[in-house]
PDB file of N, CA and C in Angstrom:
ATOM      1  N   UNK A   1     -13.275   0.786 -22.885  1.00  0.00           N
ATOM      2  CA  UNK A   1     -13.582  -0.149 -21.806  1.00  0.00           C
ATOM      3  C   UNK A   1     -13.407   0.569 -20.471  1.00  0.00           C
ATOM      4  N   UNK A   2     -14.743   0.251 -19.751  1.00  0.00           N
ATOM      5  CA  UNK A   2     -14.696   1.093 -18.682  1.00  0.00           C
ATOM      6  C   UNK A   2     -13.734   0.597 -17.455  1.00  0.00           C
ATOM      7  N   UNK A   3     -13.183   1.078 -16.194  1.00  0.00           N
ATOM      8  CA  UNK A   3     -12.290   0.266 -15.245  1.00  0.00           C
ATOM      9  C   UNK A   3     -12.981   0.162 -14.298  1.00  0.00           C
ATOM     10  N   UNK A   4     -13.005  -0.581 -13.551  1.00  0.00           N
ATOM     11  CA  UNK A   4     -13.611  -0.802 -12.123  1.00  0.00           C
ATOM     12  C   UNK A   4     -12.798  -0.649 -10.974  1.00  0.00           C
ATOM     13  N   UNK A   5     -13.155   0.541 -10.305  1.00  0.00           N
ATOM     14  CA  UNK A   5     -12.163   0.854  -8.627  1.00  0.00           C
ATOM     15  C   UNK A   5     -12.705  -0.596  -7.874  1.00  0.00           C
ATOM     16  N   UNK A   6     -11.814  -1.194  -7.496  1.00  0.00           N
ATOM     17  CA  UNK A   6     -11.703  -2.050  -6.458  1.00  0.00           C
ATOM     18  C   UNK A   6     -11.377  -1.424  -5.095  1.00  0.00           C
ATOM     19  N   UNK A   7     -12.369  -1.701  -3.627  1.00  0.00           N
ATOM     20  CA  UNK A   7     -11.353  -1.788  -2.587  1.00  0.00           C
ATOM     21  C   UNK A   7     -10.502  -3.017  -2.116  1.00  0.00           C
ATOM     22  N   UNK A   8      -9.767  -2.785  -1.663  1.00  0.00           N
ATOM     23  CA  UNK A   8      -8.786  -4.032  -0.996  1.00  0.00           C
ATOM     24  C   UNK A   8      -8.631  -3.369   0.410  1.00  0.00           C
ATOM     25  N   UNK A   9      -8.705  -4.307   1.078  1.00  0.00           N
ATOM     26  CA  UNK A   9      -8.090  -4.061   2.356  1.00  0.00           C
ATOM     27  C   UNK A   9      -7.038  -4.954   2.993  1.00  0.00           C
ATOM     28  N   UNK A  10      -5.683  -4.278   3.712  1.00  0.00           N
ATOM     29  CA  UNK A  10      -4.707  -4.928   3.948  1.00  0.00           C
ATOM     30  C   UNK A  10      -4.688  -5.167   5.600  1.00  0.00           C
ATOM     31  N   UNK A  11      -4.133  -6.097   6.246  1.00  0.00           N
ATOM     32  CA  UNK A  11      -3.865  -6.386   7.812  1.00  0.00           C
ATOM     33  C   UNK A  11      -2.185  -6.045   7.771  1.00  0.00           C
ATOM     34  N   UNK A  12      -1.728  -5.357   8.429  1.00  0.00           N
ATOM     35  CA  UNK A  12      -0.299  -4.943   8.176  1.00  0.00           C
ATOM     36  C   UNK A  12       0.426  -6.163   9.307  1.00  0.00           C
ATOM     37  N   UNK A  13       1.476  -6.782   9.423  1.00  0.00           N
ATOM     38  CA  UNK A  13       2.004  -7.587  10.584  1.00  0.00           C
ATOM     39  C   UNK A  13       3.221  -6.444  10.740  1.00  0.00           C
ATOM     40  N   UNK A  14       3.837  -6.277  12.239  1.00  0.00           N
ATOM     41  CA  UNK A  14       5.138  -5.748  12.428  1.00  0.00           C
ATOM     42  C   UNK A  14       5.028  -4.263  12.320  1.00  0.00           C
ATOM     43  N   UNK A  15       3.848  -3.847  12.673  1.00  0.00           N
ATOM     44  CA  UNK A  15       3.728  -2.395  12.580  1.00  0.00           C
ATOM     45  C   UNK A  15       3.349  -1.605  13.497  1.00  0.00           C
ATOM     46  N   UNK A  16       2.864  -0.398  13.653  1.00  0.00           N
ATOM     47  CA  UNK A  16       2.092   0.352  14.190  1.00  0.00           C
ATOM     48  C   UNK A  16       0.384   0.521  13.745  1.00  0.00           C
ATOM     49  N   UNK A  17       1.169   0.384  12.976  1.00  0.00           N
ATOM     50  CA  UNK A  17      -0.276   0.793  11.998  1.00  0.00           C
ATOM     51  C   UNK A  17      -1.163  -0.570  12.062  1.00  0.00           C
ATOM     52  N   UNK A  18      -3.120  -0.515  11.835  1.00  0.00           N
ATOM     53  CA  UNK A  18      -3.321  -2.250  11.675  1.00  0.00           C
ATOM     54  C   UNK A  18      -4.458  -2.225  10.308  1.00  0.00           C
ATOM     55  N   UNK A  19      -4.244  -1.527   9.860  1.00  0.00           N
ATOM     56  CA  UNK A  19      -4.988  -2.176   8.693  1.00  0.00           C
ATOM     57  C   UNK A  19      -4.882  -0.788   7.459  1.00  0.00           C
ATOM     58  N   UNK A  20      -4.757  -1.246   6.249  1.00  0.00           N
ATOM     59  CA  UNK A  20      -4.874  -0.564   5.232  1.00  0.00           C
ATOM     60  C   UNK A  20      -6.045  -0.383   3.948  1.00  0.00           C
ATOM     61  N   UNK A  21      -6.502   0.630   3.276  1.00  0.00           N
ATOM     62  CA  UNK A  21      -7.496   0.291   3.087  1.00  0.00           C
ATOM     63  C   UNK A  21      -6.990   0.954   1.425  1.00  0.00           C
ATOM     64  N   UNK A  22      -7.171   0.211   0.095  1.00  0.00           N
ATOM     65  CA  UNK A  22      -7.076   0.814  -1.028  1.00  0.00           C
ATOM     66  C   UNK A  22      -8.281   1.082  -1.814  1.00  0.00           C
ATOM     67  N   UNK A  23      -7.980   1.787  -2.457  1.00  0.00           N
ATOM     68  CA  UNK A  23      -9.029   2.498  -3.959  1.00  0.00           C
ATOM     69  C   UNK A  23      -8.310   1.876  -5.021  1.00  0.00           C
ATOM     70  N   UNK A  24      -8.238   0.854  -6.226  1.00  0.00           N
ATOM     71  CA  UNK A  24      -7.305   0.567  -7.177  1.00  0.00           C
ATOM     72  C   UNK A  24      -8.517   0.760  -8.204  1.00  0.00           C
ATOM     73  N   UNK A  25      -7.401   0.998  -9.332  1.00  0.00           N
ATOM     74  CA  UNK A  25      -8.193   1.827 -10.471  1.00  0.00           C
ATOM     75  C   UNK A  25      -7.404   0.750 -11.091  1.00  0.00           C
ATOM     76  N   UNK A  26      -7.505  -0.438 -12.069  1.00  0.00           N
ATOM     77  CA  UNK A  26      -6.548  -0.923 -12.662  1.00  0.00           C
ATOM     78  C   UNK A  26      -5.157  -1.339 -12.418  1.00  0.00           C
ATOM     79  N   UNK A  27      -4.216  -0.915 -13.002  1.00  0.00           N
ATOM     80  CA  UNK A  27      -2.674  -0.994 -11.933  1.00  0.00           C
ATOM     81  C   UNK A  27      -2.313   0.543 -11.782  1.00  0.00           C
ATOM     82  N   UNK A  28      -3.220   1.174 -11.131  1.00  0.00           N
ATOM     83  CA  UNK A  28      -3.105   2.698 -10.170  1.00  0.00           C
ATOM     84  C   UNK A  28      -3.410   2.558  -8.581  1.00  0.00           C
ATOM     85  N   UNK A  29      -2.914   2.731  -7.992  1.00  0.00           N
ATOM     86  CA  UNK A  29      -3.799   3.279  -6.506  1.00  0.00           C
ATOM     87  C   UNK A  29      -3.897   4.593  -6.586  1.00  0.00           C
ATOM     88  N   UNK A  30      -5.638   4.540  -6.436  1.00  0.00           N
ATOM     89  CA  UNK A  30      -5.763   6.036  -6.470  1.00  0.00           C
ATOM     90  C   UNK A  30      -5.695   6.824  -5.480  1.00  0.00           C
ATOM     91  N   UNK A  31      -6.230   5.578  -4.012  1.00  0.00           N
ATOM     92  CA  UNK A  31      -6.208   6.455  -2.758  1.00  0.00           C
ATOM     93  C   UNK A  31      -5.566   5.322  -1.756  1.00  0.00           C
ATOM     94  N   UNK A  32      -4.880   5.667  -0.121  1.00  0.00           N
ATOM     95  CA  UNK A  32      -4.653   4.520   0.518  1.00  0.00           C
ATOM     96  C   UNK A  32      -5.155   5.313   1.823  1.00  0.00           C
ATOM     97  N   UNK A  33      -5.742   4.708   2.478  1.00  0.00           N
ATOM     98  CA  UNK A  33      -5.623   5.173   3.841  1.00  0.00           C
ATOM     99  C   UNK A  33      -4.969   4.271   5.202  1.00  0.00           C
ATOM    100  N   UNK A  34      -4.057   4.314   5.914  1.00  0.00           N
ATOM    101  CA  UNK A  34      -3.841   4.025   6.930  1.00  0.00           C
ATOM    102  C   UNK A  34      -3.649   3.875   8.347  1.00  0.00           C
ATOM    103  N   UNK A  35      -4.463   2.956   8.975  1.00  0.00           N
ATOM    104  CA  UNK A  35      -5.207   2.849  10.248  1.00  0.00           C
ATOM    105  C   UNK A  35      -4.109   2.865  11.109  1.00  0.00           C
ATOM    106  N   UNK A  36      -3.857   3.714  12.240  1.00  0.00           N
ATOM    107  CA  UNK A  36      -3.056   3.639  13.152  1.00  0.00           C
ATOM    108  C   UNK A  36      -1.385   3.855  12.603  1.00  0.00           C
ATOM    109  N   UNK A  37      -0.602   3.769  12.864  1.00  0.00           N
ATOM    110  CA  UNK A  37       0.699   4.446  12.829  1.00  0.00           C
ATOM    111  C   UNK A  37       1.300   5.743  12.999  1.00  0.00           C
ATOM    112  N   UNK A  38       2.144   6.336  12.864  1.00  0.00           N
ATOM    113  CA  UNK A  38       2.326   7.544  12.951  1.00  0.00           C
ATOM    114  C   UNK A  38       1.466   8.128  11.980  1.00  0.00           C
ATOM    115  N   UNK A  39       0.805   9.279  12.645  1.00  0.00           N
ATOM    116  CA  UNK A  39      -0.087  10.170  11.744  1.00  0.00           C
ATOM    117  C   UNK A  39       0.149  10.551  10.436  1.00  0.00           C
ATOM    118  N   UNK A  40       1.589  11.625  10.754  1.00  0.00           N
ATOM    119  CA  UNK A  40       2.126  12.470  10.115  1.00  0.00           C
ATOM    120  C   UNK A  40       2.583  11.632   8.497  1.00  0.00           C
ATOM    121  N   UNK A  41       3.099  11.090   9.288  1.00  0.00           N
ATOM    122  CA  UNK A  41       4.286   9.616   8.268  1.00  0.00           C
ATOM    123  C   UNK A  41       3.452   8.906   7.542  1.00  0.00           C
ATOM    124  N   UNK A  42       2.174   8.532   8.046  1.00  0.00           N
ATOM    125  CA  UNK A  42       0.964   7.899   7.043  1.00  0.00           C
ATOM    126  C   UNK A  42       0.561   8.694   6.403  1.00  0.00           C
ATOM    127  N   UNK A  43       0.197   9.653   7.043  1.00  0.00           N
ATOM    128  CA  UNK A  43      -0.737  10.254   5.976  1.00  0.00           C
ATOM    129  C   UNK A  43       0.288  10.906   4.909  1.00  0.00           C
ATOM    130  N   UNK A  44       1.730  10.994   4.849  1.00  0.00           N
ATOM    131  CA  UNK A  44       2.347  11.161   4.179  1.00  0.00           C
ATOM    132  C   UNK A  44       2.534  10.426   2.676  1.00  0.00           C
ATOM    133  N   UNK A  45       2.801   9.591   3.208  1.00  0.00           N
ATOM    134  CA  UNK A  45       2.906   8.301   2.686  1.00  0.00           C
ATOM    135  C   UNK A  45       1.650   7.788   1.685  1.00  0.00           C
ATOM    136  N   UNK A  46       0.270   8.345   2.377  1.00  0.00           N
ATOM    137  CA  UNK A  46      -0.692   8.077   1.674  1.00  0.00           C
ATOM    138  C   UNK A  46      -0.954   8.842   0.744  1.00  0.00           C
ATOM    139  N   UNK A  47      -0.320  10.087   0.492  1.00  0.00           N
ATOM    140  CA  UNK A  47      -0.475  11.191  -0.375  1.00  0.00           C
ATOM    141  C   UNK A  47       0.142  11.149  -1.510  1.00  0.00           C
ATOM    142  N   UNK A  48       1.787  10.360  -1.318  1.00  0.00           N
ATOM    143  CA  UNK A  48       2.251  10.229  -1.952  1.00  0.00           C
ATOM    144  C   UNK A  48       2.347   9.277  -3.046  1.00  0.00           C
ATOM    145  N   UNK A  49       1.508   8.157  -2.708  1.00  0.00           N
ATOM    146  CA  UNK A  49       0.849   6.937  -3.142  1.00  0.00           C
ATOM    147  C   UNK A  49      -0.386   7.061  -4.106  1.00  0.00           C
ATOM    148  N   UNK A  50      -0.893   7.831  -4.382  1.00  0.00           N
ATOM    149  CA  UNK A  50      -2.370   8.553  -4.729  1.00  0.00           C
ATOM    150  C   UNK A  50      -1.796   8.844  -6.366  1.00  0.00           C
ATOM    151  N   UNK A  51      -2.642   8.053  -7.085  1.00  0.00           N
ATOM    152  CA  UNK A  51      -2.842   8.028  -8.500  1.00  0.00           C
ATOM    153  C   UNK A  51      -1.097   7.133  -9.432  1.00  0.00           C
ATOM    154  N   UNK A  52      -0.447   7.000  -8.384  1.00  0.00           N
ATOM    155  CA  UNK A  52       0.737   6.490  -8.889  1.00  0.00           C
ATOM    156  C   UNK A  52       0.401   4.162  -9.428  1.00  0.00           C
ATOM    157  N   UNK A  53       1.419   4.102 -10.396  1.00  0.00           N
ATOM    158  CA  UNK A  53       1.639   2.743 -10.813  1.00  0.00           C
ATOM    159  C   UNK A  53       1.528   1.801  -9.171  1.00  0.00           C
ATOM    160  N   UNK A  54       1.084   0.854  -9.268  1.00  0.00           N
ATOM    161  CA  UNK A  54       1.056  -0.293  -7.742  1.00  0.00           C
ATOM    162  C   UNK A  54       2.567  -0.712  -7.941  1.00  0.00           C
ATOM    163  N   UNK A  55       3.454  -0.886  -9.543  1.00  0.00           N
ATOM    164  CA  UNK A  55       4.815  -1.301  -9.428  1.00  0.00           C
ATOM    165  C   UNK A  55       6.055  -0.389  -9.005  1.00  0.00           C
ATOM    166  N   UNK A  56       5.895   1.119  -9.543  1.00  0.00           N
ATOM    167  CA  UNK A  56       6.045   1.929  -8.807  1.00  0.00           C
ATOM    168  C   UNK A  56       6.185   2.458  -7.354  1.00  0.00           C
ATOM    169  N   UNK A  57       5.572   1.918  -6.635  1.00  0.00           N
ATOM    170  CA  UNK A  57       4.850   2.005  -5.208  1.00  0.00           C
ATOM    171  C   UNK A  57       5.802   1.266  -4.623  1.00  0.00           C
ATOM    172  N   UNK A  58       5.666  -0.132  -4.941  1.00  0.00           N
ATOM    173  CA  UNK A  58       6.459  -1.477  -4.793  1.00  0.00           C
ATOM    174  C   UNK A  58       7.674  -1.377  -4.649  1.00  0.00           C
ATOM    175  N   UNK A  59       8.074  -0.878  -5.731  1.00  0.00           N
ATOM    176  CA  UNK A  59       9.512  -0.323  -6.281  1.00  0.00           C
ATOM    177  C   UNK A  59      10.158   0.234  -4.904  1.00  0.00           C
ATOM    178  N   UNK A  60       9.523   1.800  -4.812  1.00  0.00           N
ATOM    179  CA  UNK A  60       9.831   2.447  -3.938  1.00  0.00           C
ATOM    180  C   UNK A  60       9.873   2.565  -2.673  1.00  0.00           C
ATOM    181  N   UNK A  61       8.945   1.990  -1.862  1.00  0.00           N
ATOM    182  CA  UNK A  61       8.752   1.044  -0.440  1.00  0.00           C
ATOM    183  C   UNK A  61       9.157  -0.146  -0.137  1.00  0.00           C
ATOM    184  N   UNK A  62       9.150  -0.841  -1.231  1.00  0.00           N
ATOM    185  CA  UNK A  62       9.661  -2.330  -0.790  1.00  0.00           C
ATOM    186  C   UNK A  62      11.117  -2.630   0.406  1.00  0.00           C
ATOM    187  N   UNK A  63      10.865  -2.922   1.332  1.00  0.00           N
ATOM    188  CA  UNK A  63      12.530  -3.333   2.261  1.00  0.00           C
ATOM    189  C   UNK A  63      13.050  -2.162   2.829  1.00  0.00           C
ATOM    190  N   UNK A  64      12.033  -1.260   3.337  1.00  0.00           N
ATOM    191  CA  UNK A  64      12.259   0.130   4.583  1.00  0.00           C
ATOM    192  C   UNK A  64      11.901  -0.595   5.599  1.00  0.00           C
ATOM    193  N   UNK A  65      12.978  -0.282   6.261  1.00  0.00           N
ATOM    194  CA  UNK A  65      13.301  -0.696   7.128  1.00  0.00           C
ATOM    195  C   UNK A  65      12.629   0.380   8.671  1.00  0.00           C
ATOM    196  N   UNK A  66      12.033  -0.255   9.708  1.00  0.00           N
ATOM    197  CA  UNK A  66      11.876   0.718  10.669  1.00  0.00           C
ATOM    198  C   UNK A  66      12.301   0.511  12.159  1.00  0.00           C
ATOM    199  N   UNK A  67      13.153   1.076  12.732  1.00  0.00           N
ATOM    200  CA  UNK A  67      13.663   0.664  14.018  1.00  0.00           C
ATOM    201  C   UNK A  67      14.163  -0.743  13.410  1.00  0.00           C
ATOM    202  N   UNK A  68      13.919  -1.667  15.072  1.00  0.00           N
ATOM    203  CA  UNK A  68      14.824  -3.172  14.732  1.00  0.00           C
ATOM    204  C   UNK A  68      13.416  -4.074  14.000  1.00  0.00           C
ATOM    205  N   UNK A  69      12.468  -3.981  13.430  1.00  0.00           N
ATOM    206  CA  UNK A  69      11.572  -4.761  13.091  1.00  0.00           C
ATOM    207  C   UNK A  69      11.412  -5.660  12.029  1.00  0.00           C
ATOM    208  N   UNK A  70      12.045  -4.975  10.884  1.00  0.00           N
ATOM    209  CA  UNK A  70      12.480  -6.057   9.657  1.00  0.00           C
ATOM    210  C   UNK A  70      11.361  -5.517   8.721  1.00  0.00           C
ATOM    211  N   UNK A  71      10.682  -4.624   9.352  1.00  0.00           N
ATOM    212  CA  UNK A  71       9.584  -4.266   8.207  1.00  0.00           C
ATOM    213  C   UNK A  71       9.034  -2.846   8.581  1.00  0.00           C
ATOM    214  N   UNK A  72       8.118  -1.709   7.703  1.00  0.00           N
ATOM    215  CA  UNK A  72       7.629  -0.921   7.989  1.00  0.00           C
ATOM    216  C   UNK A  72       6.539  -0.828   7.467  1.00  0.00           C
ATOM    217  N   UNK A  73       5.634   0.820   8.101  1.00  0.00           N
ATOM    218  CA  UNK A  73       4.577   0.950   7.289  1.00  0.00           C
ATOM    219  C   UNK A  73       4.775   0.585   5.778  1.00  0.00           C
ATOM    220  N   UNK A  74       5.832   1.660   5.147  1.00  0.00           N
ATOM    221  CA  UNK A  74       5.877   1.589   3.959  1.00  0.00           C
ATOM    222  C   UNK A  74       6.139   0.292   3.204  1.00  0.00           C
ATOM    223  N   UNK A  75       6.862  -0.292   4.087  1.00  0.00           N
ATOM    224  CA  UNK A  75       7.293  -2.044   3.437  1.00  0.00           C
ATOM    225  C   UNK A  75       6.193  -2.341   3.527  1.00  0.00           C
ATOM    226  N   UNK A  76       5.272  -2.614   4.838  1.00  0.00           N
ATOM    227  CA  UNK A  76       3.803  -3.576   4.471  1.00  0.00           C
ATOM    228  C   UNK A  76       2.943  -2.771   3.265  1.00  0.00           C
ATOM    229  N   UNK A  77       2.942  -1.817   2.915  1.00  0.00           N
ATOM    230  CA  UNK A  77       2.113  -1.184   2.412  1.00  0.00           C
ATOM    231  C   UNK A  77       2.445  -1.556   0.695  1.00  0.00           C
ATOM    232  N   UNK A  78       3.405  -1.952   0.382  1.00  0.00           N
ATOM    233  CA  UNK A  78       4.299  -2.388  -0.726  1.00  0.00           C
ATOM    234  C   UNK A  78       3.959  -3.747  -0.859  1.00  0.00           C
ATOM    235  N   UNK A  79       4.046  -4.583   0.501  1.00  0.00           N
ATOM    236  CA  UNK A  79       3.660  -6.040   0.419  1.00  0.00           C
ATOM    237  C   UNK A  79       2.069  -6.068   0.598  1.00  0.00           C
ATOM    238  N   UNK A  80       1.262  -4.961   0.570  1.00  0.00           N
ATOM    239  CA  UNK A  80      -0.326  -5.517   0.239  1.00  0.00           C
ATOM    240  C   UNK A  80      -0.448  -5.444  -1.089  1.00  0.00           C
ATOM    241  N   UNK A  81       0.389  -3.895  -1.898  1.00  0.00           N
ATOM    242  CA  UNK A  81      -0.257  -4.235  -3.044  1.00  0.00           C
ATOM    243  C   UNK A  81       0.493  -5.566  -4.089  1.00  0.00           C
ATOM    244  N   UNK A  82       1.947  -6.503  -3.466  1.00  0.00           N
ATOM    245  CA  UNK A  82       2.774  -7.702  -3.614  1.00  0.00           C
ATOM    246  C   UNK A  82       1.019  -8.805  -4.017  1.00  0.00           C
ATOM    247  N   UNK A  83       0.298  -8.290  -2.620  1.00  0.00           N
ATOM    248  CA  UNK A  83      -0.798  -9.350  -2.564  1.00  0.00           C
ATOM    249  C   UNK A  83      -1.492  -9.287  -3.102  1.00  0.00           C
ATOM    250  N   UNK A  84      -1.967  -7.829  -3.416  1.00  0.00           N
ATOM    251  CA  UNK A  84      -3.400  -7.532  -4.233  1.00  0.00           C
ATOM    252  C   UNK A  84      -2.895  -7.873  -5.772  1.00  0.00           C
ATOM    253  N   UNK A  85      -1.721  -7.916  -5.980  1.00  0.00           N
ATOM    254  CA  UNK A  85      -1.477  -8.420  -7.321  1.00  0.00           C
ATOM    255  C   UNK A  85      -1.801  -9.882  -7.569  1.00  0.00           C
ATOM    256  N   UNK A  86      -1.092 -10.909  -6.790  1.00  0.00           N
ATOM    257  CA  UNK A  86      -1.845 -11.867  -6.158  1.00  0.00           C
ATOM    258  C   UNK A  86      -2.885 -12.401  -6.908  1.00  0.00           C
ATOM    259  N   UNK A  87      -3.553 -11.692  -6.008  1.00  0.00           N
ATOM    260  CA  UNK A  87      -5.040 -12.110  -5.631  1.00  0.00           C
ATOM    261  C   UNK A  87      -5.665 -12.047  -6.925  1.00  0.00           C
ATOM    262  N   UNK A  88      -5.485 -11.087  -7.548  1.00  0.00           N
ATOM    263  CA  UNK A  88      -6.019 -10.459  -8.828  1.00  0.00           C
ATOM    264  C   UNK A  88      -5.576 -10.310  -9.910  1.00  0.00           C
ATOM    265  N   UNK A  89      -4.327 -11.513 -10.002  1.00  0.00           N
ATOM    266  CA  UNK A  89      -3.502 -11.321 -11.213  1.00  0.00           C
ATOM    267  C   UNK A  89      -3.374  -9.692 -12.140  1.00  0.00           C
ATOM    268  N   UNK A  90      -2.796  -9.370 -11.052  1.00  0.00           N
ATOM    269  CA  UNK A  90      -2.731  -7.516 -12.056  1.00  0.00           C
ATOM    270  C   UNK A  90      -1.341  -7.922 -12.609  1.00  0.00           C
ATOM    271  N   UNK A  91      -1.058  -7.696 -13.462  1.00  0.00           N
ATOM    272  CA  UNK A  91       0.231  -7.987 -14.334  1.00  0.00           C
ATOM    273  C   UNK A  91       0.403  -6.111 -15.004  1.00  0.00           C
ATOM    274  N   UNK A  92       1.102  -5.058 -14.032  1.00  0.00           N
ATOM    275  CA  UNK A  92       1.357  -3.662 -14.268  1.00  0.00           C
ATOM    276  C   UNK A  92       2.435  -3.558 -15.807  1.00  0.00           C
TER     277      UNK A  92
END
């Protein structure tokens, strides 16, 4: 059975960054890119994210904290794929 890449796209709240954009392969993200925020730190972040589990991801970003904000790139980026599960009943 073949898989179908989905994009999703995320609106981040409490960030730098304003929008996220995924490649999902099943329960993989294969690619993420992120609009605005620190360069370095996104595109970090996005590299590191690339072909890994969405629960995984979750796992590991969920509740980073940045400055006084209550949330970060990496937290929103954790709470899109929270949503894209959601949306799409992915059960990882």
């Amino acid at each position: 059975m073949e898989k179908t890449i989905m994009k999703y796209t995320y609106y981040p709240k409490g960030t730098c960054s304003n929008e996220m954009i995924f490649e999902i392969e099943g329960d993989r993200v294969l690619s993420v890119e992120i609009v605005g925020g620190c360069p370095g730190n996104t595109l970090g972040v996005s590299r590191l994210c690339a072909g890994k589990k969405i629960e995984e991801i979750i796992e590991l970003l969920q509740g980073i904290p940045c400055r006084n904000r209550g949330t970060s790139c990496p937290d929103q980026l954790a709470k899109a794929l929270v949503s894209y599960q959601k949306e799409h009943a992915t059960n990882s």
